[in-house]
C-alpha atoms as a PDB file:
ATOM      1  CA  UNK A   1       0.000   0.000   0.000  1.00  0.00           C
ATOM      2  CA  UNK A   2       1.136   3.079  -1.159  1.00  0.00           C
ATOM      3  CA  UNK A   3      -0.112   6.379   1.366  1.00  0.00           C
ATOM      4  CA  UNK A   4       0.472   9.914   1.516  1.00  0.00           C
ATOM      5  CA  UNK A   5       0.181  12.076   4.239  1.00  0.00           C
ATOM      6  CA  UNK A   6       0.171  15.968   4.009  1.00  0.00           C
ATOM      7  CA  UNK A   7       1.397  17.671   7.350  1.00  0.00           C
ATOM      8  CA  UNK A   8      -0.208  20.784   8.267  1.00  0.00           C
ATOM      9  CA  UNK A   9      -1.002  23.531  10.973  1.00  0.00           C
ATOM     10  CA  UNK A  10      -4.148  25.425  10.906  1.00  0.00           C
ATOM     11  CA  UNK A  11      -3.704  29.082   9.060  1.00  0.00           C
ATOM     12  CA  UNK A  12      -5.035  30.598  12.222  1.00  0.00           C
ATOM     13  CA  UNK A  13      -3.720  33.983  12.479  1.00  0.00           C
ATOM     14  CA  UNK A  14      -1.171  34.371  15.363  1.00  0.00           C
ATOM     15  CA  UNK A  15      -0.417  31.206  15.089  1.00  0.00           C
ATOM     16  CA  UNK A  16       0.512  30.762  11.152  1.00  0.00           C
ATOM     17  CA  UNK A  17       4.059  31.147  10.122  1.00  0.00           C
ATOM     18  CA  UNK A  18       5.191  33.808  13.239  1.00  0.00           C
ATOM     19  CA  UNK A  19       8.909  33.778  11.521  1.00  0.00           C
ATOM     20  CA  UNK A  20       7.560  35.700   8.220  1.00  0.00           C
ATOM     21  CA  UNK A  21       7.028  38.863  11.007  1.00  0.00           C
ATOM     22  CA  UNK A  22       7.321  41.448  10.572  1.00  0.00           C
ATOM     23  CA  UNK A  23       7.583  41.781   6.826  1.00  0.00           C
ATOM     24  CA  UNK A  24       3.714  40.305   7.098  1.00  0.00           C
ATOM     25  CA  UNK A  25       1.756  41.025   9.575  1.00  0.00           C
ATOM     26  CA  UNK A  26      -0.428  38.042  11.454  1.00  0.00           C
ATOM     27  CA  UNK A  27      -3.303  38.458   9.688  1.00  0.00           C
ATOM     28  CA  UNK A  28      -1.406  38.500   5.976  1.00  0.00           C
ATOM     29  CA  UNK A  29       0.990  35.601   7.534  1.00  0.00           C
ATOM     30  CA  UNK A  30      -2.554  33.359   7.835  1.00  0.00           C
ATOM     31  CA  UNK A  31      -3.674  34.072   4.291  1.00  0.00           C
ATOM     32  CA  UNK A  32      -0.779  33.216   2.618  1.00  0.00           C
ATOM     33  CA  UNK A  33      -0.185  29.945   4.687  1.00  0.00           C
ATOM     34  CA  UNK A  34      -3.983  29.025   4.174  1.00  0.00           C
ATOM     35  CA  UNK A  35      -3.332  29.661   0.482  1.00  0.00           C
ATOM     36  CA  UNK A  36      -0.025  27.153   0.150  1.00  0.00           C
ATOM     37  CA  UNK A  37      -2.161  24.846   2.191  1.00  0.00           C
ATOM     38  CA  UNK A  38      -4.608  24.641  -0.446  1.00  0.00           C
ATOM     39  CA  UNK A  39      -1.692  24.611  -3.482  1.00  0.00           C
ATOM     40  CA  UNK A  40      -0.563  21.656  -0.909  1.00  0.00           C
ATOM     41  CA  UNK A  41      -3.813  19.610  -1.645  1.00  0.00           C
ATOM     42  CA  UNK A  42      -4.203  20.210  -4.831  1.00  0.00           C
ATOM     43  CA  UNK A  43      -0.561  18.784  -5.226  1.00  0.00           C
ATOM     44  CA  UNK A  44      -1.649  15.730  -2.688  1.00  0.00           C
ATOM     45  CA  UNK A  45      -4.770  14.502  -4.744  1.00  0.00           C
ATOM     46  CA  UNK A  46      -3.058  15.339  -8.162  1.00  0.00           C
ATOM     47  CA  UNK A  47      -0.668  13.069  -7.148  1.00  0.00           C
ATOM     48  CA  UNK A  48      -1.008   9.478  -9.529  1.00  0.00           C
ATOM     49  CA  UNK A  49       1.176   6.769  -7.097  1.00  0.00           C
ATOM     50  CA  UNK A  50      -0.484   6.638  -3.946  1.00  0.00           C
ATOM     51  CA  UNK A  51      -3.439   4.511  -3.117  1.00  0.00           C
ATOM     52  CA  UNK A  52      -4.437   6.734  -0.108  1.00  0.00           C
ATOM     53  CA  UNK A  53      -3.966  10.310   1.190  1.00  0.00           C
ATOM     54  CA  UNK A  54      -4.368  12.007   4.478  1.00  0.00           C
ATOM     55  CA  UNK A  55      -4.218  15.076   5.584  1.00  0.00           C
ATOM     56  CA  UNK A  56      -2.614  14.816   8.833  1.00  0.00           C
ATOM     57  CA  UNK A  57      -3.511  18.082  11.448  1.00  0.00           C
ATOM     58  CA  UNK A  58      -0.972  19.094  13.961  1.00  0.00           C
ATOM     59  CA  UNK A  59      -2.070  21.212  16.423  1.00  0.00           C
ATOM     60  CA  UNK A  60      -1.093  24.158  18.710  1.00  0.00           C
ATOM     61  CA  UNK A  61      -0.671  21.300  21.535  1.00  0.00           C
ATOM     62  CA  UNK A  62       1.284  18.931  19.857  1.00  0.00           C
ATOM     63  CA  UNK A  63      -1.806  16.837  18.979  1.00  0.00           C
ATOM     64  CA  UNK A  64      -1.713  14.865  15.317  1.00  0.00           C
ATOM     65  CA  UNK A  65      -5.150  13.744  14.290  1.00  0.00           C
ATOM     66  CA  UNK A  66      -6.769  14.965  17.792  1.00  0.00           C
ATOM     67  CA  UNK A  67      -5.194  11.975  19.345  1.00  0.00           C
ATOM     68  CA  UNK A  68      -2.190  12.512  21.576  1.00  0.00           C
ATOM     69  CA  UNK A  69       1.058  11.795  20.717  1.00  0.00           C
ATOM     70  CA  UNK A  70       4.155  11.144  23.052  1.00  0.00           C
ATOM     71  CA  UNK A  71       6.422  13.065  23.337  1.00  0.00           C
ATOM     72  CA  UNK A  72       4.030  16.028  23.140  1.00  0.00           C
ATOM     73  CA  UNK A  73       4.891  19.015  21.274  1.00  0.00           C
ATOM     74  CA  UNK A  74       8.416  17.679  19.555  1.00  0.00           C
ATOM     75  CA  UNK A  75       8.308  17.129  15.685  1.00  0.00           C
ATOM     76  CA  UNK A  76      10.257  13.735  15.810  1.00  0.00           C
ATOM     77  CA  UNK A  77       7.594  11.903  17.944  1.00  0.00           C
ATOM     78  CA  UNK A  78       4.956  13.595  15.429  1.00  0.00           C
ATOM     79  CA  UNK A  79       6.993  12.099  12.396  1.00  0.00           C
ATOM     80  CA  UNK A  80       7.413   8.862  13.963  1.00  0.00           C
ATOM     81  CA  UNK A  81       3.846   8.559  14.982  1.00  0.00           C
ATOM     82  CA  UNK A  82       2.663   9.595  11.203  1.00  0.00           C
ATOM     83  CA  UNK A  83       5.197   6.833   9.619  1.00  0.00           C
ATOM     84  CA  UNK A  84       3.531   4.337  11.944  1.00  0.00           C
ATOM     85  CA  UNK A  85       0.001   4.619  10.211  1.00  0.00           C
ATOM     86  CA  UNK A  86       2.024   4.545   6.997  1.00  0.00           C
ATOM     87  CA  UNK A  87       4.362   2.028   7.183  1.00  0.00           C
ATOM     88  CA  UNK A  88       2.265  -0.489   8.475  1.00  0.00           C
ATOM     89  CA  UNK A  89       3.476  -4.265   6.879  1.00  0.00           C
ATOM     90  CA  UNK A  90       6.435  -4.659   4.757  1.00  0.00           C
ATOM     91  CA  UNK A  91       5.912  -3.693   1.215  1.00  0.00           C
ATOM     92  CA  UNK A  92       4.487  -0.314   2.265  1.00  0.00           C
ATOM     93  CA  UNK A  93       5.949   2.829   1.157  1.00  0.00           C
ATOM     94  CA  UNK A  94       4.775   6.121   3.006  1.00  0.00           C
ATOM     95  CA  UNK A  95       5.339   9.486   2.211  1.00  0.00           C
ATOM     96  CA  UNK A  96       4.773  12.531   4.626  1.00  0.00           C
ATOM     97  CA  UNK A  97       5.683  16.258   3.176  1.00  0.00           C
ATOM     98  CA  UNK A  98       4.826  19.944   4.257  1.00  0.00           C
ATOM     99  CA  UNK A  99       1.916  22.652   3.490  1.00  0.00           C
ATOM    100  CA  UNK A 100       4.780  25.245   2.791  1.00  0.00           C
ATOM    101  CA  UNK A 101       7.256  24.465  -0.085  1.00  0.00           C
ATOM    102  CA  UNK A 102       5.311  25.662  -3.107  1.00  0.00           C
ATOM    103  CA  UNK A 103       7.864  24.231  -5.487  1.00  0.00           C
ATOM    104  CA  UNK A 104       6.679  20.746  -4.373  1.00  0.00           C
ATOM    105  CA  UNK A 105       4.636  19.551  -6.831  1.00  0.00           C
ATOM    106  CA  UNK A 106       2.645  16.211  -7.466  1.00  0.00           C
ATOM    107  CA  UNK A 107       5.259  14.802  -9.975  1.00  0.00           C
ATOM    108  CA  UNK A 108       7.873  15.506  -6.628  1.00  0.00           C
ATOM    109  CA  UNK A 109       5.505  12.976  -5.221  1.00  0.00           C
ATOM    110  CA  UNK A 110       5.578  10.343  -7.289  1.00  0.00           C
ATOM    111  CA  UNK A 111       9.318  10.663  -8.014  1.00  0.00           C
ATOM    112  CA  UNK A 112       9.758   9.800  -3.917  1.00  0.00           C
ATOM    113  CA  UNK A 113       7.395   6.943  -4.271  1.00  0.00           C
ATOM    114  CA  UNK A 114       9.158   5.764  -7.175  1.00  0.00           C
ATOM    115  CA  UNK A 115      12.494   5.521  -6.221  1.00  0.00           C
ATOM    116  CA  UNK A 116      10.853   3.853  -2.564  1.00  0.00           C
ATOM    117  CA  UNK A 117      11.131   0.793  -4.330  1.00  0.00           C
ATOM    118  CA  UNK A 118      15.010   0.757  -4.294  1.00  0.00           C
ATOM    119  CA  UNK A 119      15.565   2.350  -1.205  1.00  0.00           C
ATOM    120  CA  UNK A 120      14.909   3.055   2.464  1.00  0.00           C
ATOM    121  CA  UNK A 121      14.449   6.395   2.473  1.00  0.00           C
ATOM    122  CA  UNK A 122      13.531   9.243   0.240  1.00  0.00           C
ATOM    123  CA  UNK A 123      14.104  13.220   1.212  1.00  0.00           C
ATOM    124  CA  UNK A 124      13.428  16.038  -0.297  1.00  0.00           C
ATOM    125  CA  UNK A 125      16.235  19.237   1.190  1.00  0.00           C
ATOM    126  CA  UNK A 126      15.029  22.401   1.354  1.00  0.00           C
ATOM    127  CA  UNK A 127      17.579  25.744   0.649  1.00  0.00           C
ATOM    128  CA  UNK A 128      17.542  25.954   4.960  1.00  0.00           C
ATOM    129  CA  UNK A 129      18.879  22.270   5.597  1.00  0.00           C
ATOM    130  CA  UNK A 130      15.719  20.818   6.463  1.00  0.00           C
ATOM    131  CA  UNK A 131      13.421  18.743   4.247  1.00  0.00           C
ATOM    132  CA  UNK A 132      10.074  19.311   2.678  1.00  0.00           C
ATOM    133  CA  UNK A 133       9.268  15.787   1.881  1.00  0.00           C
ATOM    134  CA  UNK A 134      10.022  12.261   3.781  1.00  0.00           C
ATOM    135  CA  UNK A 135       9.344   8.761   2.800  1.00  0.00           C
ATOM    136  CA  UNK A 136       9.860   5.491   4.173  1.00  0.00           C
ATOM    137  CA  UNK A 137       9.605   1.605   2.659  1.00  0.00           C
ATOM    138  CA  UNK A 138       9.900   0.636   6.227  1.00  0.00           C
ATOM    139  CA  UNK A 139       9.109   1.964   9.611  1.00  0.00           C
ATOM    140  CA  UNK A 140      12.321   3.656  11.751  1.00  0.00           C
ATOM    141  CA  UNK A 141      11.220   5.448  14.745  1.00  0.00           C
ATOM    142  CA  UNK A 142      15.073   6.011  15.232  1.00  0.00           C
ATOM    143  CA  UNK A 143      15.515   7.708  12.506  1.00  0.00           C
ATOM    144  CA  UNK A 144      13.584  10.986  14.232  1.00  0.00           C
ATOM    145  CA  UNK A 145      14.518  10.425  17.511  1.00  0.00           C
ATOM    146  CA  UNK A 146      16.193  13.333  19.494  1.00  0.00           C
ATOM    147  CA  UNK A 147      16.493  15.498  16.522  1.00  0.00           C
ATOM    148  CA  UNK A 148      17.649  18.554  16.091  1.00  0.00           C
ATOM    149  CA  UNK A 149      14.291  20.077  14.497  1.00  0.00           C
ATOM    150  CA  UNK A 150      14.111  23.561  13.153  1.00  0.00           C
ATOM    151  CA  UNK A 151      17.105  23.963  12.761  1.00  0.00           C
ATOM    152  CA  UNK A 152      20.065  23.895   9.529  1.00  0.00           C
ATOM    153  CA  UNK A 153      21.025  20.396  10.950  1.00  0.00           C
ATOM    154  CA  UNK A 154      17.611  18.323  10.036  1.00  0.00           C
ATOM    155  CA  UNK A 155      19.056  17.022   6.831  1.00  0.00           C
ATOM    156  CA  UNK A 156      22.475  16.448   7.636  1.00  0.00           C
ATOM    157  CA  UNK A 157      21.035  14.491  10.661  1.00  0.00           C
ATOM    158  CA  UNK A 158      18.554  12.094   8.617  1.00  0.00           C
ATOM    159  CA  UNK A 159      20.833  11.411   6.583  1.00  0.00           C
ATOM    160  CA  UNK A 160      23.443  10.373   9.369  1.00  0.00           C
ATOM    161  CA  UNK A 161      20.648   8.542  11.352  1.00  0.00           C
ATOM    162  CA  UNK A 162      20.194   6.312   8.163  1.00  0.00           C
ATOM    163  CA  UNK A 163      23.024   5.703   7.269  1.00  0.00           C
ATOM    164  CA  UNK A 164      23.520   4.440  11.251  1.00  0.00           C
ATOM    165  CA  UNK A 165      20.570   2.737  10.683  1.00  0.00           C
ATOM    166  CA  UNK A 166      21.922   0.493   7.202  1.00  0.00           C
ATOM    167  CA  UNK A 167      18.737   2.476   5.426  1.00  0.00           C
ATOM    168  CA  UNK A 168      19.528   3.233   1.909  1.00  0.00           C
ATOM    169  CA  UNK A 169      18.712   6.685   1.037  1.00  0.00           C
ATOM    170  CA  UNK A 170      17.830   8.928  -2.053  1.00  0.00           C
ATOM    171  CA  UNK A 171      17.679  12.569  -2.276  1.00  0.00           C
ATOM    172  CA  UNK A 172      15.825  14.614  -4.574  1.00  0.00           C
ATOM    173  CA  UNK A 173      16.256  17.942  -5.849  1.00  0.00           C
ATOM    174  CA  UNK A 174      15.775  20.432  -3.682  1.00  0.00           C
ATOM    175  CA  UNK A 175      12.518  22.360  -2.710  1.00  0.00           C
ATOM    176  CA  UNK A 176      12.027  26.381  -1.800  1.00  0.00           C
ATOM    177  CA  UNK A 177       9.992  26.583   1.514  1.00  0.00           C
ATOM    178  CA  UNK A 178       8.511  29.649   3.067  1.00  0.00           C
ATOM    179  CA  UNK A 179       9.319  30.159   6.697  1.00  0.00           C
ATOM    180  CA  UNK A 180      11.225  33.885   6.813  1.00  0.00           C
ATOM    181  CA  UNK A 181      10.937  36.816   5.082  1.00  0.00           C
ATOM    182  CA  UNK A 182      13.865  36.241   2.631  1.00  0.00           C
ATOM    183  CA  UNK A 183      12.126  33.097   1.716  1.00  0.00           C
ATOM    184  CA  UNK A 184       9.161  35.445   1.378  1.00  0.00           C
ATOM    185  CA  UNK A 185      11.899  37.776  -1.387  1.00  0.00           C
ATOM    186  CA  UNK A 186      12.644  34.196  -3.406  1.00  0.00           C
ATOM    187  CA  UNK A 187       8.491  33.331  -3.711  1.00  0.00           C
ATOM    188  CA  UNK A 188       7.959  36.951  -5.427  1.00  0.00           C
ATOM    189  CA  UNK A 189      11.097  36.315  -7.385  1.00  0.00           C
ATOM    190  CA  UNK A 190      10.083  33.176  -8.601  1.00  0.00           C
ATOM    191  CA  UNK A 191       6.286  34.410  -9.264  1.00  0.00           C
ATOM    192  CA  UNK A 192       8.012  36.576 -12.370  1.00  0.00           C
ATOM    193  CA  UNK A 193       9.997  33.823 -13.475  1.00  0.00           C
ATOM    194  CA  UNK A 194       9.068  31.914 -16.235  1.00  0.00           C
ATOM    195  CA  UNK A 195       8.636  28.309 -15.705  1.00  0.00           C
ATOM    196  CA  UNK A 196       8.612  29.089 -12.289  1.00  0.00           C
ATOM    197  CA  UNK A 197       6.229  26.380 -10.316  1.00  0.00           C
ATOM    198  CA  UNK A 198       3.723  28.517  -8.190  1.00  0.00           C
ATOM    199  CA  UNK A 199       0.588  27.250  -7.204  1.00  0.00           C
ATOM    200  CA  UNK A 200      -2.601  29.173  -8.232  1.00  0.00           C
ATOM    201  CA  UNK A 201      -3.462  29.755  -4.354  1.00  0.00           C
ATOM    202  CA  UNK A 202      -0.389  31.438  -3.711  1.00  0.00           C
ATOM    203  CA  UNK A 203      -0.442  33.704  -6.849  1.00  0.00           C
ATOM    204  CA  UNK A 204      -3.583  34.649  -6.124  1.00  0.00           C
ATOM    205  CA  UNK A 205      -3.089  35.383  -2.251  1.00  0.00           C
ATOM    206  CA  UNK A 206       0.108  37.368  -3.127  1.00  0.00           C
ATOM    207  CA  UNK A 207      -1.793  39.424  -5.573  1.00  0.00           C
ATOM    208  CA  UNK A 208      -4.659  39.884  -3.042  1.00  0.00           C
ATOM    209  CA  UNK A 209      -1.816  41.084  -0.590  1.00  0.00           C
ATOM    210  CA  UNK A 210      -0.336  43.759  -3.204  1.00  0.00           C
ATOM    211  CA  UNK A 211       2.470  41.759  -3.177  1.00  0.00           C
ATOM    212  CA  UNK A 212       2.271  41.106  -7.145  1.00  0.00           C
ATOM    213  CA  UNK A 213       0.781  43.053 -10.423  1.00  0.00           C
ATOM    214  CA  UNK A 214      -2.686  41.510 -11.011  1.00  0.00           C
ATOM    215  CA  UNK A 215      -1.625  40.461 -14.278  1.00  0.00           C
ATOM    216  CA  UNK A 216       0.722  38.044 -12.538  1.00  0.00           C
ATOM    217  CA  UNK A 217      -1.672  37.126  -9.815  1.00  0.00           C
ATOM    218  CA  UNK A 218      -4.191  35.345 -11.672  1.00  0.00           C
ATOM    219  CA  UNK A 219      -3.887  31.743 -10.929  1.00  0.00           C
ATOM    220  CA  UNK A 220      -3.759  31.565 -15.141  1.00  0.00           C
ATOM    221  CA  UNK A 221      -1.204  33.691 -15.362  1.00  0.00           C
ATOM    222  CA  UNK A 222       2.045  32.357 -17.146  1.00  0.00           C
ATOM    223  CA  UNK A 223       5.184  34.602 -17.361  1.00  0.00           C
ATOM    224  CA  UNK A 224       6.588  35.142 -20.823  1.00  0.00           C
END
């Protein structure tokens, strides 16, 4: 069974991506997160390999799914607890990625699943050292375990934990994510690029913002 799990927070404002302040304020920080949420799911059921999706709710209290998970609030325990439901019997292959790296698009997806079937694990970097996509062809609760989340090391450290582990591992190219305001600088810049991949959600809730020309801010609009 193939299964795909989108990871997400609420847009709630105050809550919503704190680290873009202040070049947005809360309210504008909300909107744009709801909006690469919903590029997100259009990605996740546009997707052709998997054979179910989820979309996997963490919230403020370190809850996934409404159901409690130990270890609280850390990321690893949440990670481990998500690869559990899907990595269940061998043969699986589970993939888990984020609401907030636009350039992750449904073909990223089925790359990771395809190259699950010669290896252990799949990640996706992002430009920060972390990763915007996981997947697993077997369950590794050691592989998150005392990790060194948000921070420049989360890649480096997966990678070391599997290799520790004997898991075989691929990466793929790299993914933009939005966290800070210079990651906020390289969306606009790629929103005038041509062949740049921006979901129709984002354009749209950049353009809403004033953040982008409304010719470029229809979710049609292609930059020639």
């Amino acid at each position: 069974m193939r299964r795909l799990a989108l990871l997400a927070q609420p847009p709630t404002i105050g809550q919503a991506k704190p680290r873009l302040s202040p070049a947005l304020p809360p309210g504008a920080a909300a909107a744009l997160a709801g909006a690469l949420l919903e590029d997100a799911v259009d990605a996740m059921r546009a997707a052709a390999a998997p054979d179910e999706r989820f979309l996997s709710w963490v919230g403020a209290d370190g809850t996934l799914l409404g159901r409690e998970v130990p270890g609280g609030e850390d990321p690893g325990a949440r990670l481990a607890a998500a690869f559990q439901s899907l990595v269940q019997i061998e043969g699986d292959r589970g993939v888990l990625f984020g609401a907030d790296c636009p350039s992750l698009t449904a073909a990223t997806i089925d790359l990771a699943f395809e190259k699950l079937e010669g290896a252990d694990v799949v990640l996706a970097p992002t430009r920060a050292g972390g990763v915007g996509l996981i997947g697993l062809s077997r369950s590794a609760e050691a592989l998150f375990r005392d990790g060194a989340w948000s921070t420049g090391r989360v890649l480096a450290q997966l990678a070391e934990r599997a290799e520790s582990l004997g898991m075989s591992l691929v990466r793929l190219d790299p993914v933009e994510d939005v966290d800070t305001a210079e990651d906020l600088c390289r969306l606009l810049a790629a929103a005038v690029t041509p062949g740049a991949t921006i979901g129709p959600s984002t354009r749209l809730a950049l353009g809403k913002l004033g953040m982008l020309p409304a010719a470029l801010a229809s979710p049609s609009a292609a930059v020639g």
